[in-house]
Protein backbone atom coordinates (compact mmCIF):
# COMPACT_ATOMS: atom_id res chain seq x y z
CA UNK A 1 72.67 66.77 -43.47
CA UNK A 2 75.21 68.92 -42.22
CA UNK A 3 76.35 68.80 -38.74
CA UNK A 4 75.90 71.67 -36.41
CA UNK A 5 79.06 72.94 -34.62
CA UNK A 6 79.03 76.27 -34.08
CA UNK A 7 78.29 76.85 -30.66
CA UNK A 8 75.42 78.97 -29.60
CA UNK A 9 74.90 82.10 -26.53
CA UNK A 10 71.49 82.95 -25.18
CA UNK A 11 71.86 86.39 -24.54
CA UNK A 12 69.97 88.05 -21.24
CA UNK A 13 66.41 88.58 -23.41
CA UNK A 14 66.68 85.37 -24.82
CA UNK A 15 67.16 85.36 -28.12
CA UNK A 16 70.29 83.17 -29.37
CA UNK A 17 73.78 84.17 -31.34
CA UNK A 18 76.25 81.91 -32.80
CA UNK A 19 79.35 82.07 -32.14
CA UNK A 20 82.15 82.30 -34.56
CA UNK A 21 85.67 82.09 -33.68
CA UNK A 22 87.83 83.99 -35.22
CA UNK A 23 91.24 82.12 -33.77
CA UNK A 24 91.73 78.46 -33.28
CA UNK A 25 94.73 77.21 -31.11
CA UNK A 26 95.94 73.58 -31.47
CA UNK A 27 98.60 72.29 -28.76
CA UNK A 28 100.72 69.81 -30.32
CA UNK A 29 103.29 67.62 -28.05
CA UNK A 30 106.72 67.25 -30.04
CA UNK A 31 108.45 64.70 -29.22
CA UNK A 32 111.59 66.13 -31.00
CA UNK A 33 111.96 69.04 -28.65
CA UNK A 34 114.67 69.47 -26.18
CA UNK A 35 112.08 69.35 -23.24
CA UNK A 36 110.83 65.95 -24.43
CA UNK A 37 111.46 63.70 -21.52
CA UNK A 38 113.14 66.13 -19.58
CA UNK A 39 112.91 65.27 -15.53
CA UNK A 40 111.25 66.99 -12.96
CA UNK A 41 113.43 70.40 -12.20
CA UNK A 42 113.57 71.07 -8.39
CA UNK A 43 116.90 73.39 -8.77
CA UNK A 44 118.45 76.73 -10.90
CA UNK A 45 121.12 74.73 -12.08
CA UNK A 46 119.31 71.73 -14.04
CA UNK A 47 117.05 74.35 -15.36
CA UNK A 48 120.65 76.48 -16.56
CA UNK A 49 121.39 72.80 -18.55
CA UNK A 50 118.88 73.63 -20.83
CA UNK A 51 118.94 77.33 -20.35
CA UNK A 52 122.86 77.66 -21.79
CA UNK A 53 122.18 75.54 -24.68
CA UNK A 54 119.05 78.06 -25.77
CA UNK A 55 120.83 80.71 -24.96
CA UNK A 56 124.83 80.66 -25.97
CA UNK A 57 125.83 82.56 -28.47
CA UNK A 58 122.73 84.87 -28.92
CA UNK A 59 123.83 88.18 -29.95
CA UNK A 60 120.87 90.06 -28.82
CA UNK A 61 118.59 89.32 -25.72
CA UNK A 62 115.46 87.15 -25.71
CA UNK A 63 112.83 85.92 -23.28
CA UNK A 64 111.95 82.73 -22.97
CA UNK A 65 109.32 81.08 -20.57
CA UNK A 66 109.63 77.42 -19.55
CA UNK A 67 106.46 76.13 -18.46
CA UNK A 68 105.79 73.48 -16.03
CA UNK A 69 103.04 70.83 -14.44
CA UNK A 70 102.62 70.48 -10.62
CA UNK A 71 105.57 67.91 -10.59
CA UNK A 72 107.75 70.67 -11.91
CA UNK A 73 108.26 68.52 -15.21
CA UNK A 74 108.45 70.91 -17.98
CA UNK A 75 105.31 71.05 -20.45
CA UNK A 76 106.80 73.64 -23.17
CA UNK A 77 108.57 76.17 -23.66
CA UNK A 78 108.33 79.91 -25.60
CA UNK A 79 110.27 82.64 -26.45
CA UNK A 80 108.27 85.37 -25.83
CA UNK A 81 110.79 88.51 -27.01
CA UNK A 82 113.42 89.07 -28.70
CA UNK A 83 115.15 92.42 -28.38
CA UNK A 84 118.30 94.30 -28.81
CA UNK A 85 121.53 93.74 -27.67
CA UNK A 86 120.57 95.47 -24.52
CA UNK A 87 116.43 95.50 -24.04
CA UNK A 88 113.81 92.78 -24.70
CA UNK A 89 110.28 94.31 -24.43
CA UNK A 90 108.09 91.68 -22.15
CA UNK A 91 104.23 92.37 -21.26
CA UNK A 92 102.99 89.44 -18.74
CA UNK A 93 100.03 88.98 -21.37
CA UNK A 94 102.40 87.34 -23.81
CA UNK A 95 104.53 85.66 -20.85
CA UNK A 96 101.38 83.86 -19.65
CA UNK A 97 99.57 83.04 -23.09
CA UNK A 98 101.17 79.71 -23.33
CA UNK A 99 100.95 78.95 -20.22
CA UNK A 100 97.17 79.18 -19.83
CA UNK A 101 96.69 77.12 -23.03
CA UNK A 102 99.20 74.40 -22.15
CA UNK A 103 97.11 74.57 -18.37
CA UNK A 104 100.75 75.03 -16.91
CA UNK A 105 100.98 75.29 -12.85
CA UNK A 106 104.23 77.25 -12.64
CA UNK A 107 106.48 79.14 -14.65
CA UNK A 108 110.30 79.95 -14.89
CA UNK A 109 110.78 82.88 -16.71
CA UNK A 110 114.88 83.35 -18.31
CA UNK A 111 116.33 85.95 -20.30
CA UNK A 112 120.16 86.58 -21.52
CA UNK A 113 122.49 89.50 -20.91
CA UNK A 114 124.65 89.27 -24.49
CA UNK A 115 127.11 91.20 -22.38
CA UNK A 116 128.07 88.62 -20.33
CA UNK A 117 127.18 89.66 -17.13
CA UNK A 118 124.32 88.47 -15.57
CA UNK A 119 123.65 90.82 -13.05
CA UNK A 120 120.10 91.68 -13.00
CA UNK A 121 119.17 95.29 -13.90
CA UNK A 122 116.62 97.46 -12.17
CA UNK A 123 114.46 96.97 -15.45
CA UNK A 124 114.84 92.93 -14.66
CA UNK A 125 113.89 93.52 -11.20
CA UNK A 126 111.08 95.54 -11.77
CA UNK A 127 109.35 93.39 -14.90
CA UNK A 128 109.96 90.14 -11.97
CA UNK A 129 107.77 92.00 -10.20
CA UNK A 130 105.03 92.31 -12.45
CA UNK A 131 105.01 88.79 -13.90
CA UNK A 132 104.67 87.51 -9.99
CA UNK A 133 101.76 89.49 -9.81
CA UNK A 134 100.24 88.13 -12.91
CA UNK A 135 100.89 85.03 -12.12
CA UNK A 136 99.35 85.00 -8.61
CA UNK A 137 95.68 86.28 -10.97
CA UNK A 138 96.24 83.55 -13.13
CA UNK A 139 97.24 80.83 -10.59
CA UNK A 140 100.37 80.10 -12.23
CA UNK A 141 103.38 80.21 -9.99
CA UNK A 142 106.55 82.45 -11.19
CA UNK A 143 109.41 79.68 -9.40
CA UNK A 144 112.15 81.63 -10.74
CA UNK A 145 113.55 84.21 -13.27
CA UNK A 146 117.31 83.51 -14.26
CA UNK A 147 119.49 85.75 -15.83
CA UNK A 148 122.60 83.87 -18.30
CA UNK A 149 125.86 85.48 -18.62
CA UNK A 150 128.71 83.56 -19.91
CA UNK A 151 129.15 81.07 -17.82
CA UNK A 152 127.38 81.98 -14.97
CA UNK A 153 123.76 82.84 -14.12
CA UNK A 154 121.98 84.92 -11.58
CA UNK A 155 118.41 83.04 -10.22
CA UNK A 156 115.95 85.23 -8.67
CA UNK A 157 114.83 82.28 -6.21
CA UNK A 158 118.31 81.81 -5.54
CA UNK A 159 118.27 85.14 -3.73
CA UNK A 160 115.60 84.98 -2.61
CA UNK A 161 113.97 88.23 -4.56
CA UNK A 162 111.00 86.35 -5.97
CA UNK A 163 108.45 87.09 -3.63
CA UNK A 164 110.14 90.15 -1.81
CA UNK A 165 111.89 88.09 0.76
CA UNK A 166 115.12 89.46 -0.05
C-alpha cells in the first residue's frame, strides 16, 4: 500500500486539504567549497581573505552574502546579483533567502566597485539600510557590508555606519 506523505490542513470549518508543494529546497554541505573549514571570523580583514579571491578581477559588480552561525563560522555563501559595471540590483528578499533556509544567525553582506574605488555610494548606504532592517524582522544580524576596490576595502562596521552610530 502506498504510503501517505502529503501533508494535510484543517481549514477553520473543518474540512481537510492536502497540501502540495510546488518547490522543494535541499541544503547540501560541500565540502569542496572555499568556506569549508573556514574559522570563526571576528574581523573585516579575514572576511576580505576570502572576499578578494571572489571578487578580483570581476568586470561588473555582484552581491554576495556570506552567511554565518552564532560562532561567526561561516555556513554558506550566495551571490545574490550580478549587475553592470556600475549597479547591482539587491531586494533584501533575495539577500535573506539563504539565510533563512541555511537557519543562519548573522549575515555579512559584500559587493565590488569594478572601478577600483571602494568608497561606498549613497545607493550602498541607503540599500545597508534596508537589509539592517530586514534583518532585525528576520532575526538575522547584518555584522557588516564591505565594499572591495583594488586592494583596499571599505567595512561598514569598520565605521561604524551599520546601525547609525556613525
Amino acid at each position: 500500500m502506498a504510503k501517505k506523505i502529503l501533508p494535510e490542513i484543517q481549514n477553520q470549518n473543518g474540512t481537510t486539504s492536502v497540501c502540495i508543494p510546488l518547490y522543494r529546497l535541499q541544503v547540501v554541505k560541500e565540502p569542496h567549497s572555499a568556506l569549508y573549514g573556514a574559522p570563526r571570523l571576528s574581523q573585516s580583514s579575514e572576511v576580505c581573505r576570502f572576499l578578494r579571491a571572489h571578487f578580483d578581477g570581476r568586470p561588473h559588480e555582484e552581491f554576495l552574502a556570506l552567511f554565518l552561525d552564532a560562532k561567526n563560522t561561516p555556513v554558506g555563501y550566495q551571490v545574490v546579483s550580478v549587475g553592470s559595471l556600475t549597479l547591482s540590483i539587491v531586494h533584501p528578499r533575495e539577500a535573506f533567502k539563504a539565510a533563512v533556509c541555511m537557519s543562519a544567525a548573522a549575515v555579512i553582506i559584500s559587493h565590488n566597485h569594478p572601478s577600483g574605488d571602494p568608497t561606498p555610494s549613497l545607493e550602498d548606504r541607503t540599500l545597508t539600510k534596508r537589509l539592517v532592517r530586514a534583518g532585525e524582522l528576520l532575526g538575522i544580524r547584518v555584522l557588516d557590508h564591505i565594499v572591495m576596490g583594488e586592494g583596499r576595502h571599505v567595512s561598514f562596521a569598520d565605521e561604524g555606519w551599520l546601525y547609525g552610530e556613525g
